[in-house]
PDB file of N, CA and C in Angstrom:
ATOM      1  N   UNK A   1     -13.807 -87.470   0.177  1.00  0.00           N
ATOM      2  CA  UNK A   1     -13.300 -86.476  -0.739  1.00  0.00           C
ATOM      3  C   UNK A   1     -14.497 -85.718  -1.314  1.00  0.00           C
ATOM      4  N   UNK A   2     -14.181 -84.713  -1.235  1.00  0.00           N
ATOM      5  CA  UNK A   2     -15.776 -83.617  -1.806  1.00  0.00           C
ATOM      6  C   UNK A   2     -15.250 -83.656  -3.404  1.00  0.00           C
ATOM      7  N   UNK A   3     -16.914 -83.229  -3.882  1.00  0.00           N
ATOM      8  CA  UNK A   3     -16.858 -82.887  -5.167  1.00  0.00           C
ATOM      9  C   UNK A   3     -15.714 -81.898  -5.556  1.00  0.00           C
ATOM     10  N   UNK A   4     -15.784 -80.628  -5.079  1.00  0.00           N
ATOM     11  CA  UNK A   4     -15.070 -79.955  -5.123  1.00  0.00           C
ATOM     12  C   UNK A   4     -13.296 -80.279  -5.244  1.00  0.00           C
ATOM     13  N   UNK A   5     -12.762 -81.173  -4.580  1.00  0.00           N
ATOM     14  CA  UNK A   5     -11.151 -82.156  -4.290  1.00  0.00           C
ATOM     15  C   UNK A   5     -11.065 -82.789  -6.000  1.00  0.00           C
ATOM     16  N   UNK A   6     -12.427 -83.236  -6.065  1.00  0.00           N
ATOM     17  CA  UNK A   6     -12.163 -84.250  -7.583  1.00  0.00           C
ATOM     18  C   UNK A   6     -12.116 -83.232  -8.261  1.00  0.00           C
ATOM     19  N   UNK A   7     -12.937 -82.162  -8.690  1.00  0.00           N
ATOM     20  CA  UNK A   7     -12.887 -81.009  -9.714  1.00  0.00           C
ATOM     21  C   UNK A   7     -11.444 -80.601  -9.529  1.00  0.00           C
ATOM     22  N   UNK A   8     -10.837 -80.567  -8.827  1.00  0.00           N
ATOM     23  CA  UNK A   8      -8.972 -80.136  -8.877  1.00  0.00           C
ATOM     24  C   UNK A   8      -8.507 -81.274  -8.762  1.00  0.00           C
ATOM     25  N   UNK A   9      -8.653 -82.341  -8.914  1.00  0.00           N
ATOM     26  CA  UNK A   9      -7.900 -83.552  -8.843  1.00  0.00           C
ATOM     27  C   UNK A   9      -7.632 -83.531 -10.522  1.00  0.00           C
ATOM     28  N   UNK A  10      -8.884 -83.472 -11.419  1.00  0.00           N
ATOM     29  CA  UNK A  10      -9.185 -84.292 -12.497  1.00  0.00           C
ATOM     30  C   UNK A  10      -9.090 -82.621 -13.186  1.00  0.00           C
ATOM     31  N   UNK A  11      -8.964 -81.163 -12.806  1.00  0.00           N
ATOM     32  CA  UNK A  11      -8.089 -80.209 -13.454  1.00  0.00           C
ATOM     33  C   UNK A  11      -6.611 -80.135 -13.315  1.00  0.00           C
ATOM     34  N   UNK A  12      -6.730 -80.549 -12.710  1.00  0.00           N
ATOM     35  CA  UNK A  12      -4.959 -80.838 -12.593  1.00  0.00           C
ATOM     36  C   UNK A  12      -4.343 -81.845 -13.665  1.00  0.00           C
ATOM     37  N   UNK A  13      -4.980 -83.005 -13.542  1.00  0.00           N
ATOM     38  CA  UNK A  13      -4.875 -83.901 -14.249  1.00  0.00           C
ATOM     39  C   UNK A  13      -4.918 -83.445 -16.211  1.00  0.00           C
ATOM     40  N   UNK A  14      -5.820 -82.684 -16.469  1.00  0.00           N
ATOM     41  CA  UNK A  14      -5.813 -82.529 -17.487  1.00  0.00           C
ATOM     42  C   UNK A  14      -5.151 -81.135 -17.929  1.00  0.00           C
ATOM     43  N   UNK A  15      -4.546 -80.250 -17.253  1.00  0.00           N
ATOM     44  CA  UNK A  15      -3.983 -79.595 -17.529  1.00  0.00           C
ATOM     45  C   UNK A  15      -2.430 -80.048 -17.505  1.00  0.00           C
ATOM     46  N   UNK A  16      -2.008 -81.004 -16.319  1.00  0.00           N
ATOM     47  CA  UNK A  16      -0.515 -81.030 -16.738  1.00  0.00           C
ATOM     48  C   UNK A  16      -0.620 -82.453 -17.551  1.00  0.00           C
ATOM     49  N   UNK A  17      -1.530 -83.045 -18.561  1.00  0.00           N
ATOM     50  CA  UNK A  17      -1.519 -84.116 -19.884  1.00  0.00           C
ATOM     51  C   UNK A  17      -1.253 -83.218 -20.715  1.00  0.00           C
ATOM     52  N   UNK A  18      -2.370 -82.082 -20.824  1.00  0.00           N
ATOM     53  CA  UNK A  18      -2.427 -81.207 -21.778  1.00  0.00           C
ATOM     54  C   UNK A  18      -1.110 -80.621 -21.983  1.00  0.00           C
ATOM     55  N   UNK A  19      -0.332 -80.083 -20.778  1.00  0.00           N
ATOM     56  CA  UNK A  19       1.241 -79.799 -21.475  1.00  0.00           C
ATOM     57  C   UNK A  19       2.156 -80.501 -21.908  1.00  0.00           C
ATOM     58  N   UNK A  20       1.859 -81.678 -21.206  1.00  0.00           N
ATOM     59  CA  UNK A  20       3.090 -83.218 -21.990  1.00  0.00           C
ATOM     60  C   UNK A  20       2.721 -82.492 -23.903  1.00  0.00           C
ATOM     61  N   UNK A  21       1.467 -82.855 -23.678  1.00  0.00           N
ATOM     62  CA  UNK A  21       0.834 -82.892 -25.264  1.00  0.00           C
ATOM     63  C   UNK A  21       1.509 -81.464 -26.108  1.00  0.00           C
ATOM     64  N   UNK A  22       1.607 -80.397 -25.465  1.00  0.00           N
ATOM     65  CA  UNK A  22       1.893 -79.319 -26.025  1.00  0.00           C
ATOM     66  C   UNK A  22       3.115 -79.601 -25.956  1.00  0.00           C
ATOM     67  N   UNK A  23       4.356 -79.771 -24.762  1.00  0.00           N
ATOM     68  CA  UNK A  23       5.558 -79.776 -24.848  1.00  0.00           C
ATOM     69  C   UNK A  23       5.885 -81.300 -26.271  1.00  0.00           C
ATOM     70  N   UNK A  24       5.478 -81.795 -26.285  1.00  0.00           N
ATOM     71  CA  UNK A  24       6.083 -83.333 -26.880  1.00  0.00           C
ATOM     72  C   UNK A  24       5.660 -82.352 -28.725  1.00  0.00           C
ATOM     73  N   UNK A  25       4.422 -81.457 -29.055  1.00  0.00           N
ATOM     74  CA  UNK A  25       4.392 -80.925 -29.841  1.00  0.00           C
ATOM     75  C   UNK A  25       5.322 -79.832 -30.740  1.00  0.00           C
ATOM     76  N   UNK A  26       5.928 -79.023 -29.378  1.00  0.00           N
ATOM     77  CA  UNK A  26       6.619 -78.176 -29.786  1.00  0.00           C
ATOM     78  C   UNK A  26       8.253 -78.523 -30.047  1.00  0.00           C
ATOM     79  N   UNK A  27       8.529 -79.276 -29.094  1.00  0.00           N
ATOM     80  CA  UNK A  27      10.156 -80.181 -29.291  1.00  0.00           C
ATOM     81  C   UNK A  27       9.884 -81.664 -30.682  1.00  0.00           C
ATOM     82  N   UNK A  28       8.620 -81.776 -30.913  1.00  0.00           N
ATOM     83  CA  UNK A  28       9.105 -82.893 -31.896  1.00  0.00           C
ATOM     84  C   UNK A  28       8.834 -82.303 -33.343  1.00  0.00           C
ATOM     85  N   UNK A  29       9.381 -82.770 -34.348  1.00  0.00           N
ATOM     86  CA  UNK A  29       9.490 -82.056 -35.888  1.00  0.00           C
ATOM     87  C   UNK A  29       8.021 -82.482 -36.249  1.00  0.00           C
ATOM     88  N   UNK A  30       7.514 -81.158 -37.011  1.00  0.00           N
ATOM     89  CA  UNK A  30       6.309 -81.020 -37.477  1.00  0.00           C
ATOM     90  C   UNK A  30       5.638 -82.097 -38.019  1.00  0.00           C
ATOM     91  N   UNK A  31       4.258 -82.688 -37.884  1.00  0.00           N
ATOM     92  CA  UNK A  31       3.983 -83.760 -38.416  1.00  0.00           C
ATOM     93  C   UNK A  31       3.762 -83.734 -40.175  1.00  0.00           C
ATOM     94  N   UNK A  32       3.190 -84.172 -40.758  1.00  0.00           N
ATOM     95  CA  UNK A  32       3.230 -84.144 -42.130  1.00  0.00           C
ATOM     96  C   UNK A  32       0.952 -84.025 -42.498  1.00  0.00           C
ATOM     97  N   UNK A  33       0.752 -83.199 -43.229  1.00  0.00           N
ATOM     98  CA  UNK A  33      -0.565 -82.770 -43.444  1.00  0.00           C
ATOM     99  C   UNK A  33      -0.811 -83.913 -42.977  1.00  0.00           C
ATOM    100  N   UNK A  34      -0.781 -85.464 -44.030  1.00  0.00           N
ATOM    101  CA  UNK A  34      -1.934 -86.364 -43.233  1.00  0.00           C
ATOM    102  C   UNK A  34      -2.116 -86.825 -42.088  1.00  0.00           C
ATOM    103  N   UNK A  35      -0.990 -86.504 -41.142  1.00  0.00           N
ATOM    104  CA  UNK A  35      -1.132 -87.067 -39.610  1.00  0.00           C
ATOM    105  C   UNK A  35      -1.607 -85.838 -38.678  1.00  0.00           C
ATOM    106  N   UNK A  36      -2.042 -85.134 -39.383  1.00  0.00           N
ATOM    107  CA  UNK A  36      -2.668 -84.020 -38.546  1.00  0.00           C
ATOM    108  C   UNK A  36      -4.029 -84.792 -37.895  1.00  0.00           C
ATOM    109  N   UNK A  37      -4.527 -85.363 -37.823  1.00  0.00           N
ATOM    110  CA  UNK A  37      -5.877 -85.706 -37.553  1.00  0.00           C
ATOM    111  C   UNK A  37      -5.638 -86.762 -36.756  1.00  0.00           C
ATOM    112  N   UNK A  38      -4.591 -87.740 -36.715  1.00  0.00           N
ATOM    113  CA  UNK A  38      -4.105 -88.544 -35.826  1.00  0.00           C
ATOM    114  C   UNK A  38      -3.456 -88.164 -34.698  1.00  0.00           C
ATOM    115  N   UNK A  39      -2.960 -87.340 -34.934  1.00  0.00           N
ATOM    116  CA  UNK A  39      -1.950 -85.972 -33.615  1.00  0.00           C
ATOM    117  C   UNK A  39      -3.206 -85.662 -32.811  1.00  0.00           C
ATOM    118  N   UNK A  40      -4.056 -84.853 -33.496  1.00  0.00           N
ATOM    119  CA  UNK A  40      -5.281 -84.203 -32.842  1.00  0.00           C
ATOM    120  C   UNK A  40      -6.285 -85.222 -31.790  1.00  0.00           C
ATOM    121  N   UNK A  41      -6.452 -86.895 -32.398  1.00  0.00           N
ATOM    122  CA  UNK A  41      -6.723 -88.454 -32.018  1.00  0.00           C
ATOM    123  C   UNK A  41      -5.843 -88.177 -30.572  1.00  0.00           C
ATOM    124  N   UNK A  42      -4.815 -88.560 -31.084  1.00  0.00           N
ATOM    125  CA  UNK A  42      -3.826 -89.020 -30.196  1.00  0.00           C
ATOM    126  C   UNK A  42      -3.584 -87.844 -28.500  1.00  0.00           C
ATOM    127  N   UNK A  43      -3.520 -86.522 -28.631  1.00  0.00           N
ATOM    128  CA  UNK A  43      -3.620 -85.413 -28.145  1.00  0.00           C
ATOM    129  C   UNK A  43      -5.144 -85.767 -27.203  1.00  0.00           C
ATOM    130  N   UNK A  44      -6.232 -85.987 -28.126  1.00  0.00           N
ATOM    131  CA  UNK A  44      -7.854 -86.099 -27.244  1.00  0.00           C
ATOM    132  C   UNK A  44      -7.330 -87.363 -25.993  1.00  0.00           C
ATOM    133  N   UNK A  45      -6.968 -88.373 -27.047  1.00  0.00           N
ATOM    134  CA  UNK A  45      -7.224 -89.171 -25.748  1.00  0.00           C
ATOM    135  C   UNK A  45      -5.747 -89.565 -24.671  1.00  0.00           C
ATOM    136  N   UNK A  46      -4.868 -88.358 -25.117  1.00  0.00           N
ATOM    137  CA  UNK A  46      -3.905 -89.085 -23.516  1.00  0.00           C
ATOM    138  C   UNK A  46      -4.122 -88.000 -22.798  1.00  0.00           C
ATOM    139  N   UNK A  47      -4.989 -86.760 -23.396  1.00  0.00           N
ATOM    140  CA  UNK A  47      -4.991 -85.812 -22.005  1.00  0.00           C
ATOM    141  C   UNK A  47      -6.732 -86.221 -21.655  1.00  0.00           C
ATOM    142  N   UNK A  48      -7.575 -86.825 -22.301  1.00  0.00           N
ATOM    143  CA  UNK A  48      -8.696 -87.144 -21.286  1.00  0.00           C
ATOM    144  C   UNK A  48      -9.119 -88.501 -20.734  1.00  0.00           C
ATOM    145  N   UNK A  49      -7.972 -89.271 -21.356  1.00  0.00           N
ATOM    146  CA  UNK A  49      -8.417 -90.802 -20.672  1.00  0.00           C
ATOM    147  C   UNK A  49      -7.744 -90.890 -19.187  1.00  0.00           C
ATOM    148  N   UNK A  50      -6.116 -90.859 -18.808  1.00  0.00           N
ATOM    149  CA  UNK A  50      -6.229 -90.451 -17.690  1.00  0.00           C
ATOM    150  C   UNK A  50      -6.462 -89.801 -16.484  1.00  0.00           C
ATOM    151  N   UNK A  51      -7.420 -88.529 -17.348  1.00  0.00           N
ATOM    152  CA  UNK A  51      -7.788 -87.336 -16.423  1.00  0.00           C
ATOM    153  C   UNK A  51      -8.818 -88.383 -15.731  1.00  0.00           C
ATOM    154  N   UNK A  52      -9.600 -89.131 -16.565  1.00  0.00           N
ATOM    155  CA  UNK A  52     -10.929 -89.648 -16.353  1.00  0.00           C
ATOM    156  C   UNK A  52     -10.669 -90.421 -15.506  1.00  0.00           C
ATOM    157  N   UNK A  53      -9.821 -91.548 -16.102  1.00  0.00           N
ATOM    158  CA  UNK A  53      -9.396 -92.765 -14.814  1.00  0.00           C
ATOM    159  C   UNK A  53      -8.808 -91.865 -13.392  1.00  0.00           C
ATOM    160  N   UNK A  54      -8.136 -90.945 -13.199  1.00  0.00           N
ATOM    161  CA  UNK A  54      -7.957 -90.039 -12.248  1.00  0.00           C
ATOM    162  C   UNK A  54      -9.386 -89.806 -11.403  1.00  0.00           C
ATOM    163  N   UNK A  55     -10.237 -89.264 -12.039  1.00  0.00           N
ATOM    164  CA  UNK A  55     -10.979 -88.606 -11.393  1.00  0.00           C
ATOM    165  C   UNK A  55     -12.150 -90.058 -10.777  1.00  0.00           C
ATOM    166  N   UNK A  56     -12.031 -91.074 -12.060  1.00  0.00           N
ATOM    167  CA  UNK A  56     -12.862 -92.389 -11.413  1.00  0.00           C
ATOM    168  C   UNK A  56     -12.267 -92.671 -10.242  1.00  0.00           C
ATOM    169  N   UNK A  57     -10.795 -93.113 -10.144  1.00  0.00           N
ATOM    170  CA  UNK A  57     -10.162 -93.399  -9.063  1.00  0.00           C
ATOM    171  C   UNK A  57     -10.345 -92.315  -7.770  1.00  0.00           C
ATOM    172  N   UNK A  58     -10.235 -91.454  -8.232  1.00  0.00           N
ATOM    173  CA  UNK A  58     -10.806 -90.547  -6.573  1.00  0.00           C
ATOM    174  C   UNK A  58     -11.894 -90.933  -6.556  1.00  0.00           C
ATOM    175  N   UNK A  59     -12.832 -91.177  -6.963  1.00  0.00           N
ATOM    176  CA  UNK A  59     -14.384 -91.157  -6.758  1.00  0.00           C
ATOM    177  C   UNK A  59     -14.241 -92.104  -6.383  1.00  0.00           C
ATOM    178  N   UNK A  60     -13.909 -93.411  -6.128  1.00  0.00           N
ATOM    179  CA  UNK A  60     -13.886 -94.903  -5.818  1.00  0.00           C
ATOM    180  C   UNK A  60     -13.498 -94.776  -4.516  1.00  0.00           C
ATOM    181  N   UNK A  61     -12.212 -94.412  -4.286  1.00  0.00           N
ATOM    182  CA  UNK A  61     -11.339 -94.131  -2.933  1.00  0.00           C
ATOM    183  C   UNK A  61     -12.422 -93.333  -1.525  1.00  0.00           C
ATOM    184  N   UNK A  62     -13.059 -92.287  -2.770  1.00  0.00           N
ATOM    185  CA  UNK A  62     -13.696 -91.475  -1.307  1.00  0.00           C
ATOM    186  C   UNK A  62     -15.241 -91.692  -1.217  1.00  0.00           C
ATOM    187  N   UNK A  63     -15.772 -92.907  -2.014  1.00  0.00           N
ATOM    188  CA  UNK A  63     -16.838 -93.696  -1.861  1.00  0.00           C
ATOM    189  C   UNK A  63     -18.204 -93.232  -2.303  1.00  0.00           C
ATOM    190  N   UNK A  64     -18.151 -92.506  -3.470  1.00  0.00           N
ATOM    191  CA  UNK A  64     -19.231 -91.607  -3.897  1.00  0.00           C
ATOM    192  C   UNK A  64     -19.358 -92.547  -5.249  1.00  0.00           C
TER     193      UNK A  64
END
């Protein structure tokens, strides 16, 4: 797998987390001031922890 395969593996990946994150934002009722910073927490790491494990896992598979 070329560099290039993982760079769209692991954009892909974080663009369709990133819309869960936006859709689950816009359909659920507004959070309340103090959980703003936990939303924002929560938002960082489910759209870049599996992008990452994504993109580790290709990198493993195609032996780089």
């Amino acid at each position: 797998m070329t560099v290039r395969e993982q760079k769209g593996i692991f954009t892909f990946a974080v663009i369709w987390m990133f819309g869960a994150v936006l859709w689950a934002t816009v359909s659920c009722p507004p959070p309340r001031a103090d959980e703003l910073w936990a939303l924002f927490a929560l938002s960082v790491t489910t759209t870049l922890v599996p992008a990452f494990a994504l993109l580790g896992l290709a990198r493993k598979l195609s032996g780089i």
